[in-house]
C-alpha atoms as a PDB file:
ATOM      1  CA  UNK A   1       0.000   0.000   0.000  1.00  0.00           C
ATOM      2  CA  UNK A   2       1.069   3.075  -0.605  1.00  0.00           C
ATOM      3  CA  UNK A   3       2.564   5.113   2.504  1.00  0.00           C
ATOM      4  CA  UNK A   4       0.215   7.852   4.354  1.00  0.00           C
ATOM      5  CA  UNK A   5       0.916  10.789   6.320  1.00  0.00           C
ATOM      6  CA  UNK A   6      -0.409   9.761  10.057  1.00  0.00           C
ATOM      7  CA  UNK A   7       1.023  13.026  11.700  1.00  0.00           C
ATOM      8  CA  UNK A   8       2.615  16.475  11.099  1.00  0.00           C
ATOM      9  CA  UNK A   9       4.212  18.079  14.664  1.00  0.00           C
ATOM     10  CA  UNK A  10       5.745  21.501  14.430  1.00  0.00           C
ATOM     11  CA  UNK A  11       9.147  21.485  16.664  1.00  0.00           C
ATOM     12  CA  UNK A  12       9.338  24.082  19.373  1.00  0.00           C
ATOM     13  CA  UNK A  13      12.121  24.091  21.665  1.00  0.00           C
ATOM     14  CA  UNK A  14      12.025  20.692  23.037  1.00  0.00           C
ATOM     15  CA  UNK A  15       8.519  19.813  22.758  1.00  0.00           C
ATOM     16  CA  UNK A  16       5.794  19.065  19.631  1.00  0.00           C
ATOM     17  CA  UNK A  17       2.464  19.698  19.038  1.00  0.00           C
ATOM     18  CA  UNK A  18       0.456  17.798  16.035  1.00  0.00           C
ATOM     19  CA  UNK A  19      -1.224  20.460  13.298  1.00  0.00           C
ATOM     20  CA  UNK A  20      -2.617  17.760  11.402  1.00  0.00           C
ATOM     21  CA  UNK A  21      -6.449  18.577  12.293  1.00  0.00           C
ATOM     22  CA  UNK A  22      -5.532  21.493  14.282  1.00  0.00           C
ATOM     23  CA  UNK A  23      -7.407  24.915  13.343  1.00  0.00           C
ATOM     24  CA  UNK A  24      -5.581  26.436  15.829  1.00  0.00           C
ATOM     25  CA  UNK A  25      -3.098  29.626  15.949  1.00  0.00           C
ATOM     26  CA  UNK A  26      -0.046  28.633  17.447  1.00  0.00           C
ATOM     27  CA  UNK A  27       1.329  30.581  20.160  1.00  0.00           C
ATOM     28  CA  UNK A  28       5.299  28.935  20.369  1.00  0.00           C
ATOM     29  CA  UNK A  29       8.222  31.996  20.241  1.00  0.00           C
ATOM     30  CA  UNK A  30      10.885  29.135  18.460  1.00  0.00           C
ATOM     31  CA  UNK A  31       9.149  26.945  15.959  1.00  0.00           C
ATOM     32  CA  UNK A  32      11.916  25.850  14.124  1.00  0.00           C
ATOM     33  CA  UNK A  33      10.707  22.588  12.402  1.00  0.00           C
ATOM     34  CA  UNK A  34       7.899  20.792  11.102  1.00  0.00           C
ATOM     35  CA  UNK A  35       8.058  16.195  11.460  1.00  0.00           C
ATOM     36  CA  UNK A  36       6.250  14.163   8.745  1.00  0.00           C
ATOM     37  CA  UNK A  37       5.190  10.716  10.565  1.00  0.00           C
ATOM     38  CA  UNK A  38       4.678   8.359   7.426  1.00  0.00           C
ATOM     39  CA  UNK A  39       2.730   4.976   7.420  1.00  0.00           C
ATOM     40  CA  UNK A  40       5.603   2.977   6.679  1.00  0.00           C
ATOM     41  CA  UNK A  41       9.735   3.746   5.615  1.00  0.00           C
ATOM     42  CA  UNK A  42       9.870   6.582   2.623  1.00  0.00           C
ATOM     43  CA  UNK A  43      11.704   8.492   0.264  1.00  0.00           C
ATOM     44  CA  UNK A  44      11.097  12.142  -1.290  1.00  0.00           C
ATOM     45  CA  UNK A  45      13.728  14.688  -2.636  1.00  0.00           C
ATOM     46  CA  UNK A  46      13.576  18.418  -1.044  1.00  0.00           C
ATOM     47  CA  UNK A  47      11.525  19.708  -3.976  1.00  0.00           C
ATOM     48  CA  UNK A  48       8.612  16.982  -2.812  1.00  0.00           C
ATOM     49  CA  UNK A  49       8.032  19.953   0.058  1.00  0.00           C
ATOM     50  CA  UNK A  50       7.636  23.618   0.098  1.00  0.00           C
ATOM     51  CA  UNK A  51       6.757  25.763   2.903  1.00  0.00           C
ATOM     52  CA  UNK A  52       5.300  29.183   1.956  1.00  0.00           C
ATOM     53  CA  UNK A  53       4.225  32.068   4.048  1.00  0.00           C
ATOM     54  CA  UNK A  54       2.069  35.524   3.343  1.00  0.00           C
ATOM     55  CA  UNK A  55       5.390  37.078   5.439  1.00  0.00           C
ATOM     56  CA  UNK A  56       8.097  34.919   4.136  1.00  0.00           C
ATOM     57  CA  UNK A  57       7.222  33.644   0.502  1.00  0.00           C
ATOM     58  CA  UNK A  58       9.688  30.495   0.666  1.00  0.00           C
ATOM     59  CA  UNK A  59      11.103  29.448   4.078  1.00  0.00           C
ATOM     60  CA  UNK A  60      13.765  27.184   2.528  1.00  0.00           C
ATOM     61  CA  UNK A  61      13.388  24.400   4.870  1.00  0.00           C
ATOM     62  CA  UNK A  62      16.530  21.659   4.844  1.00  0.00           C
ATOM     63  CA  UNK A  63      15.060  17.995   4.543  1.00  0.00           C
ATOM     64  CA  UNK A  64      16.152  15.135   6.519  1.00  0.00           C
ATOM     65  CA  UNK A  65      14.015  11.581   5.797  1.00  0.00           C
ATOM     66  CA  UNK A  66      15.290   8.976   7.997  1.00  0.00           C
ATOM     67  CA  UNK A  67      12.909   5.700   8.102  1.00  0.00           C
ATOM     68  CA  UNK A  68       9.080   6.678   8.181  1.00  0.00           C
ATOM     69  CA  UNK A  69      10.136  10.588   9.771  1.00  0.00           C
ATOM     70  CA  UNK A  70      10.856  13.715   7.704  1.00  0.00           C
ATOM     71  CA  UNK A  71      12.003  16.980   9.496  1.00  0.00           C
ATOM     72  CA  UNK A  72      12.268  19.899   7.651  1.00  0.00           C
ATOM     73  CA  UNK A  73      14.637  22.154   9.391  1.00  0.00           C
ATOM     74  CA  UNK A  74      14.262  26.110   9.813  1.00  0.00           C
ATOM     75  CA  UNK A  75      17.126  28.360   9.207  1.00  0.00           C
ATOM     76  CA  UNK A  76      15.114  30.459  11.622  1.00  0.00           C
ATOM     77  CA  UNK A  77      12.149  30.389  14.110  1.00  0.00           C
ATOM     78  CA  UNK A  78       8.587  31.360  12.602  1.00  0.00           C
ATOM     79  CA  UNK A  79       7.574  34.629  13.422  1.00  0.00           C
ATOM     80  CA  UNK A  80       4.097  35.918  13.124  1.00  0.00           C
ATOM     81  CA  UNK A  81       2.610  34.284   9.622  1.00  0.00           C
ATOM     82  CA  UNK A  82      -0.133  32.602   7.991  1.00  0.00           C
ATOM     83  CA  UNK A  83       1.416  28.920   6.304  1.00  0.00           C
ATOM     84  CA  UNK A  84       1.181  26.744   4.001  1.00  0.00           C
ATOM     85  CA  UNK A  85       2.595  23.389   3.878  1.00  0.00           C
ATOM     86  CA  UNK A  86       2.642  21.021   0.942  1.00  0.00           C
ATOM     87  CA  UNK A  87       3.804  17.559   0.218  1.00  0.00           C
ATOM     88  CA  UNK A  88       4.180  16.286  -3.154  1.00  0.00           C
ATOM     89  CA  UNK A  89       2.905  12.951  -3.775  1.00  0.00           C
ATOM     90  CA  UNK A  90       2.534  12.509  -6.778  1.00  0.00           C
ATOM     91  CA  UNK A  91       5.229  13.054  -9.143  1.00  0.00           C
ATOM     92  CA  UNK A  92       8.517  11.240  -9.049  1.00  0.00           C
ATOM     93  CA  UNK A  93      10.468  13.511  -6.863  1.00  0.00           C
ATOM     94  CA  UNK A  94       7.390  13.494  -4.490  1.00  0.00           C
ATOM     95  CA  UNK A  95       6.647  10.829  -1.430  1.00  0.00           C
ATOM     96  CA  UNK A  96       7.149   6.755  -2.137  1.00  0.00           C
ATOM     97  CA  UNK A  97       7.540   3.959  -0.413  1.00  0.00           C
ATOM     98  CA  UNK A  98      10.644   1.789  -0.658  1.00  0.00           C
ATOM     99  CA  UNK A  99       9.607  -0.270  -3.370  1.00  0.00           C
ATOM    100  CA  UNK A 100       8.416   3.379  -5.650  1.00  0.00           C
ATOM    101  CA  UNK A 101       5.035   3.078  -4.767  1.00  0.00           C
ATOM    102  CA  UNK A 102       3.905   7.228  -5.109  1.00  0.00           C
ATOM    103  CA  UNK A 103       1.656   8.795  -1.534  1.00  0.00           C
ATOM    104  CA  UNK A 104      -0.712   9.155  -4.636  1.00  0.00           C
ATOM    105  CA  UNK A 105      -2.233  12.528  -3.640  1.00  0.00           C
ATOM    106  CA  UNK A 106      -0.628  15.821  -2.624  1.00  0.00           C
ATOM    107  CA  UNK A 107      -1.327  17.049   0.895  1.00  0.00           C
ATOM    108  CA  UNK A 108      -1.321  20.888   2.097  1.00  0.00           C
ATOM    109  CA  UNK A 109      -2.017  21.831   5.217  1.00  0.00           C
ATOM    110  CA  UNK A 110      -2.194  25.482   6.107  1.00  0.00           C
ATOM    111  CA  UNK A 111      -1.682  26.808   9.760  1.00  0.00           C
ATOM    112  CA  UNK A 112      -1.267  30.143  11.277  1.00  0.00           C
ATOM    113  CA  UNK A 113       1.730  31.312  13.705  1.00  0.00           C
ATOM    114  CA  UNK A 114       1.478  33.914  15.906  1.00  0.00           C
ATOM    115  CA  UNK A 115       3.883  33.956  19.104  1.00  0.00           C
ATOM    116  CA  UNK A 116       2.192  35.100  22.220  1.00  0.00           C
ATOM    117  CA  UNK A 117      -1.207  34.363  21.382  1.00  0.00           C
ATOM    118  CA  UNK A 118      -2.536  32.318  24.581  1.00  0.00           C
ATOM    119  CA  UNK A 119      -6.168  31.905  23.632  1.00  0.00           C
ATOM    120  CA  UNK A 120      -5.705  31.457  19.359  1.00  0.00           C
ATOM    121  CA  UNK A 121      -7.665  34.438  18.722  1.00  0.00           C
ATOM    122  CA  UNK A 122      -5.521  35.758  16.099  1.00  0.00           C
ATOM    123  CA  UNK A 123      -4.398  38.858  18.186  1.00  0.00           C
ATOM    124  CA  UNK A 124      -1.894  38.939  21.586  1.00  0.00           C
ATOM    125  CA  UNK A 125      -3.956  41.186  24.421  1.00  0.00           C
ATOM    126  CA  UNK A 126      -3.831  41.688  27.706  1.00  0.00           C
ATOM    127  CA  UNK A 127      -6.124  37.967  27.954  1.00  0.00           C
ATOM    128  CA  UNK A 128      -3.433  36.355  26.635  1.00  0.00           C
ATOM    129  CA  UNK A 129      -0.828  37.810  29.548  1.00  0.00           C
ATOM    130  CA  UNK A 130      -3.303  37.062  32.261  1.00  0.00           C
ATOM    131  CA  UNK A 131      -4.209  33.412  30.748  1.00  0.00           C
ATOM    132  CA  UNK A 132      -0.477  32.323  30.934  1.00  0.00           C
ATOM    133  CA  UNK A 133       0.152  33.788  34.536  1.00  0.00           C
ATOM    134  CA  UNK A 134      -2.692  32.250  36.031  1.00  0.00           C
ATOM    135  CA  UNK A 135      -1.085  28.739  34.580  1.00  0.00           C
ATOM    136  CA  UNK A 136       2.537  29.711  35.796  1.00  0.00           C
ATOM    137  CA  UNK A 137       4.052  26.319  37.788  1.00  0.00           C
ATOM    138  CA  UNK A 138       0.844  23.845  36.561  1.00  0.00           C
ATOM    139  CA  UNK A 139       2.301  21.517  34.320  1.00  0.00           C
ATOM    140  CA  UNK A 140       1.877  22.310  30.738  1.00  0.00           C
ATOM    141  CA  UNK A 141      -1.408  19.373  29.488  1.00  0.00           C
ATOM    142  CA  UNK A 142      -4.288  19.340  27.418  1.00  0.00           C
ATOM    143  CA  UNK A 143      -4.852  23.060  26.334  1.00  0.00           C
ATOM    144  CA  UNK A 144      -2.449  24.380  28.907  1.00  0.00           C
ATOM    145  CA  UNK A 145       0.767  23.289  26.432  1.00  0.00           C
ATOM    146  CA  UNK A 146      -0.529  27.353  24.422  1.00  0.00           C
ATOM    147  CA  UNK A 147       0.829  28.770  27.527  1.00  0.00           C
ATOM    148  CA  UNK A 148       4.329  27.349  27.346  1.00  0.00           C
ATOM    149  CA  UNK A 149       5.473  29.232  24.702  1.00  0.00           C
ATOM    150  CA  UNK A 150       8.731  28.615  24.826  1.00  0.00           C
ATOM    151  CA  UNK A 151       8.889  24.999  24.488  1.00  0.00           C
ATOM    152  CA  UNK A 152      10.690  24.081  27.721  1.00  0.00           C
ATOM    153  CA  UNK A 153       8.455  21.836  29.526  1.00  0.00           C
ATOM    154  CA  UNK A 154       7.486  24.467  32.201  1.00  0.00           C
ATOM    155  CA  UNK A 155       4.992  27.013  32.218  1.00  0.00           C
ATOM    156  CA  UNK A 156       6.932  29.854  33.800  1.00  0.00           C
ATOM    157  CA  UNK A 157       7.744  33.960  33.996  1.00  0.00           C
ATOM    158  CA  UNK A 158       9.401  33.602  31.073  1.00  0.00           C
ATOM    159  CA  UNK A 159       6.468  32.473  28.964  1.00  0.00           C
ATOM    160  CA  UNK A 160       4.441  35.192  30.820  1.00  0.00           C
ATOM    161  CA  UNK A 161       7.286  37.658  29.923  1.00  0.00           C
ATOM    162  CA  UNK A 162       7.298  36.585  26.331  1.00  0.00           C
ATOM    163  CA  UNK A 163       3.823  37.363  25.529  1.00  0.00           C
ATOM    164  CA  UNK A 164       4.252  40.832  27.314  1.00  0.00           C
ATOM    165  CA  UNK A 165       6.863  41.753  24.880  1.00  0.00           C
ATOM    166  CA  UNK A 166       4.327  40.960  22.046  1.00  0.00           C
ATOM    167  CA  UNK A 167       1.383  43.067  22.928  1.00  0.00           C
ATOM    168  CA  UNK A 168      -0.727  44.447  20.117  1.00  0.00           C
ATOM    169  CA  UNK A 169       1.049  41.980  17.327  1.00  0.00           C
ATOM    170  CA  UNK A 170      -1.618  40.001  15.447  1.00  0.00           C
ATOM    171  CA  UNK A 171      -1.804  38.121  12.441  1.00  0.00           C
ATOM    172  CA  UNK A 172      -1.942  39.324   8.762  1.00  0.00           C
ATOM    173  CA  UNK A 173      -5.023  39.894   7.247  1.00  0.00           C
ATOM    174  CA  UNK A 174      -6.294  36.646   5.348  1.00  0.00           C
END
């Protein structure tokens, strides 16, 4: 059978987060990576993925592929953008299995960056800065991981102090 994407994780200090059926605006100051999980062991050249932005029109991602896991690599972290990530597979630079079976369709996903913004609401307030101090020294689970911004595994000042330097910031228009 042909192989399948079964997750996409952005990389954000030492933590990920799946996007695959996320709507959500991501909050995370150092997003510097996005993981393929594949059904089964693949191959696919660097052109078989582009990611494009309405702030940065071509990222330039590097491409590592290493069993059934591709990480494209960031030459710097995402700042505040709306994204679009697509896979090619379909032609024969795109996604195969090891035996040259093609992923047979093309996948985009699009997904929306915006450091600082707590509660996804496409803007960073004052609601954001109060909803990651009130979490400061809980542990950062189910929607609580927004308010660790910087990836660390704590929910700390300096996640609080990150989203007070980024007050007013919001995302581009669509």
């Amino acid at each position: 059978t042909p192989p399948k994407v079964v997750d996409l994780k952005v990389l954000y200090g030492s933590r990920t987060y799946s996007i695959l059926n996320s709507t959500r605006t991501l909050p995370f100051f150092n997003i510097r990576g996005i993981e393929v999980d594949f059904s089964e062991p693949v191959t696919m050249a660097s052109s078989a993925v582009s990611l494009t932005g309405r702030n940065v029109p071509l990222y330039n991602p590097s491409l590592s592929v290493a069993s059934d896991r591709a990480v494209l690599s960031l030459p710097s972290a995402i700042d505040i953008d709306r994204l679009l990530l697509t896979l090619d597979g379909q032609s024969s630079f795109g996604v195969h299995d090891l035996v040259g079976n093609a992923m047979g369709s093309n996948l985009s996903k699009g997904f929306n960056v915006l450091p600082g913004d707590f509660n996804g609401d496409g803007v960073v307030t004052t609601t954001d800065l109060v909803g990651v101090g009130v979490l400061i020294g809980l542990p950062p689970t189910g929607s609580s991981v927004f308010a660790d911004l910087d990836g660390d595994g704590a929910i700390t000042l300096a996640d609080y102090n990150l989203v007070k330097t980024r007050i007013g910031r919001k995302l581009p228009t669509a």
